[in-house]
C-alpha atoms as a PDB file:
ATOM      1  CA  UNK A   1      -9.459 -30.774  -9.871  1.00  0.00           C
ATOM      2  CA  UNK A   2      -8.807 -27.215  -9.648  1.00  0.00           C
ATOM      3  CA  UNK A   3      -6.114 -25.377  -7.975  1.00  0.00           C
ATOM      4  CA  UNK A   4      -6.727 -22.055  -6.729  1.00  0.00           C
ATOM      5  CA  UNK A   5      -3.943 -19.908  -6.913  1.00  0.00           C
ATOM      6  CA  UNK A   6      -3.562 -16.379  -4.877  1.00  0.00           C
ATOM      7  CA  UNK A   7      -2.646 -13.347  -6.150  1.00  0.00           C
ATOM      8  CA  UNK A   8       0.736 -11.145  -5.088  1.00  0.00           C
ATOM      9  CA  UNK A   9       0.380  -7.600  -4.830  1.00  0.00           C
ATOM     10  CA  UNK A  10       4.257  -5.875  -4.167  1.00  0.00           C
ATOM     11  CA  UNK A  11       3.596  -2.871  -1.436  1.00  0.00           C
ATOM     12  CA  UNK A  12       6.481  -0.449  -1.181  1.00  0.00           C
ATOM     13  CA  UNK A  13       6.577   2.006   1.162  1.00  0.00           C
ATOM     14  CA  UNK A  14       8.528   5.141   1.336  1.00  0.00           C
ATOM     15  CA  UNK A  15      10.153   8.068   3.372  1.00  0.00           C
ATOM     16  CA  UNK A  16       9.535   7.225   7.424  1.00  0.00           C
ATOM     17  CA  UNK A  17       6.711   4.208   6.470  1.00  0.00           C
ATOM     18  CA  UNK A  18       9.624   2.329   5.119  1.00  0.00           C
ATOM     19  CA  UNK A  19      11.864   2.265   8.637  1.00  0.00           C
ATOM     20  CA  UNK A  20       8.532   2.090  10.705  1.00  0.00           C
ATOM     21  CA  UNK A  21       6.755  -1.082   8.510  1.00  0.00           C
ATOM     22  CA  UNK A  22       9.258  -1.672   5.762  1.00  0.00           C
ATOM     23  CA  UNK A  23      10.531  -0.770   2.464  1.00  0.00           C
ATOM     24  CA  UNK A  24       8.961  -3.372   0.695  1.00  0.00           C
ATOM     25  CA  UNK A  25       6.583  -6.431   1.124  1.00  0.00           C
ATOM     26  CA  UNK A  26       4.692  -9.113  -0.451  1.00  0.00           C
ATOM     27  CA  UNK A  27       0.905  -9.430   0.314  1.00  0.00           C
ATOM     28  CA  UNK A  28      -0.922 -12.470  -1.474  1.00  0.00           C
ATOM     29  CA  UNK A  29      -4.525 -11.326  -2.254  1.00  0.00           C
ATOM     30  CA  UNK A  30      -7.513 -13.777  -2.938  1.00  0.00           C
ATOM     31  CA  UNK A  31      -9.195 -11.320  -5.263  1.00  0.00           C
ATOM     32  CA  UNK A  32     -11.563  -8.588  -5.159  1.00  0.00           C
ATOM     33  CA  UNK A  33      -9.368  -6.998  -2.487  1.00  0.00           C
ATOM     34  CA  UNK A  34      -8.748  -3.116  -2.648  1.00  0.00           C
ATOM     35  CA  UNK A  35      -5.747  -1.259  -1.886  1.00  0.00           C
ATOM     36  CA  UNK A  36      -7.203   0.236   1.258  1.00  0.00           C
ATOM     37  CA  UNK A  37      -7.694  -3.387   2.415  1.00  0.00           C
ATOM     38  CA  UNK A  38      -3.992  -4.467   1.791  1.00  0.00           C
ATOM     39  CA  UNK A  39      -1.994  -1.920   2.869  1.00  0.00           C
ATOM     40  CA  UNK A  40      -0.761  -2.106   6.688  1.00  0.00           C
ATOM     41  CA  UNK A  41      -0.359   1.410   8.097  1.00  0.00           C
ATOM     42  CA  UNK A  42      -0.003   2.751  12.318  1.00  0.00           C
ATOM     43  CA  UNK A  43      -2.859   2.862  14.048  1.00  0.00           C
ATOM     44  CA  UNK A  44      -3.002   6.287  14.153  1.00  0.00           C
ATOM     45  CA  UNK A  45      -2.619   6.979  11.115  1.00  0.00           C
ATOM     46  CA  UNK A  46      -5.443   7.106   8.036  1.00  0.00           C
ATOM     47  CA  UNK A  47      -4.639   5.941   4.512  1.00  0.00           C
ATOM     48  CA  UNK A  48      -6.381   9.204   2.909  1.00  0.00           C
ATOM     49  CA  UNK A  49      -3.179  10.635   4.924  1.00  0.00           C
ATOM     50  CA  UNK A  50      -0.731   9.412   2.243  1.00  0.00           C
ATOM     51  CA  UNK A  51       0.006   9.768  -1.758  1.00  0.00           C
ATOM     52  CA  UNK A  52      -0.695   6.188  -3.649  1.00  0.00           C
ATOM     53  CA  UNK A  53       0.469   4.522  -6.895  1.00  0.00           C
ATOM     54  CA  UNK A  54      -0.676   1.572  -8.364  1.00  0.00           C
ATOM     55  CA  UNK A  55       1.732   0.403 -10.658  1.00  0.00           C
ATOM     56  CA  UNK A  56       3.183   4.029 -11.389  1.00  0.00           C
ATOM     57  CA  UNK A  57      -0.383   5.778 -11.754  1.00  0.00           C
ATOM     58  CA  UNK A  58      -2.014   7.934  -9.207  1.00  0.00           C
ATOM     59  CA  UNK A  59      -4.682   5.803  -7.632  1.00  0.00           C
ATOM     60  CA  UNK A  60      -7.177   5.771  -4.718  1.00  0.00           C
ATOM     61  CA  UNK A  61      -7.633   3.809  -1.378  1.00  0.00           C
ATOM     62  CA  UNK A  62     -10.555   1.794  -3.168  1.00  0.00           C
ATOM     63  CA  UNK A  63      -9.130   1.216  -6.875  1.00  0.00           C
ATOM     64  CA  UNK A  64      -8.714  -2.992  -6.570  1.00  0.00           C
ATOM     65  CA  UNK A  65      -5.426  -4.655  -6.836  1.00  0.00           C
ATOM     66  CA  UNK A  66      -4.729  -7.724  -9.312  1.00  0.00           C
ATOM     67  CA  UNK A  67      -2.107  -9.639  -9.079  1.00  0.00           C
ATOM     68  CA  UNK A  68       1.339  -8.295 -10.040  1.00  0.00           C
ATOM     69  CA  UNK A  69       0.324  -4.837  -9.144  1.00  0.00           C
ATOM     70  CA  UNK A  70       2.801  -2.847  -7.384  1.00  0.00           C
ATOM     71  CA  UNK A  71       1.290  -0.407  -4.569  1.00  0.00           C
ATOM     72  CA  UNK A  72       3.219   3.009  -3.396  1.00  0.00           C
ATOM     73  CA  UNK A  73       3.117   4.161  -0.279  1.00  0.00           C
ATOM     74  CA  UNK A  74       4.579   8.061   0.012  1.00  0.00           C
ATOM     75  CA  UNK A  75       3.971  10.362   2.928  1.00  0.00           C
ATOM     76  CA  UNK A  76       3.356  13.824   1.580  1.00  0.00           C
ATOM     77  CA  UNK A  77       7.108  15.648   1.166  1.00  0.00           C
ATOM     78  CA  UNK A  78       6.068  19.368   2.284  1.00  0.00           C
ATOM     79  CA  UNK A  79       5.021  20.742   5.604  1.00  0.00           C
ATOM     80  CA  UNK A  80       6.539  18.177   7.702  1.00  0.00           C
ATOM     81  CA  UNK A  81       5.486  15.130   9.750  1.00  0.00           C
ATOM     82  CA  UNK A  82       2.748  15.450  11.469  1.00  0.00           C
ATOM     83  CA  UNK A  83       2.960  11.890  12.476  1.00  0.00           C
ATOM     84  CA  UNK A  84       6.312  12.376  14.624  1.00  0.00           C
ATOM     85  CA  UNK A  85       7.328  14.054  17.419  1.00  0.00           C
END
């Protein structure tokens, strides 16, 4: 018999993500999932919006996550928020 175990994927958010969603959570991930498709943002608000890391590294809304993999979430830190009143 085999025993299919899911993958967990550590997303951390930062600056006002991390009082609006949280500052960390656990998403388990069946596979072939990619960062775009785990990461829980406000509806008004697009992904492409925001600086990633994948386990320390610079990545991309589509780069896949694996289990372990730790995602960052950062708004960018100049200019403002464009997102709050």
């Amino acid at each position: 018999m085999m025993v299919r175990v899911d993958m967990v994927v550590t997303i951390k958010y930062f600056g006002w993500l991390s009082s609006e969603i949280a500052p960390q959570i656990k998403v388990e991930v069946k596979g072939g999932e990619r960062i775009r498709d785990i990461v829980k943002l406000p509806e008004d608000v697009s992904i492409e919006d925001f600086i990633l890391l994948k386990n320390g590294q610079t990545a991309r809304p589509d780069d896949p996550v694996e289990d372990g993999d730790v995602i960052s979430v950062m708004p960018h830190i100049s200019g403002g928020n464009k997102f709050k009143g």
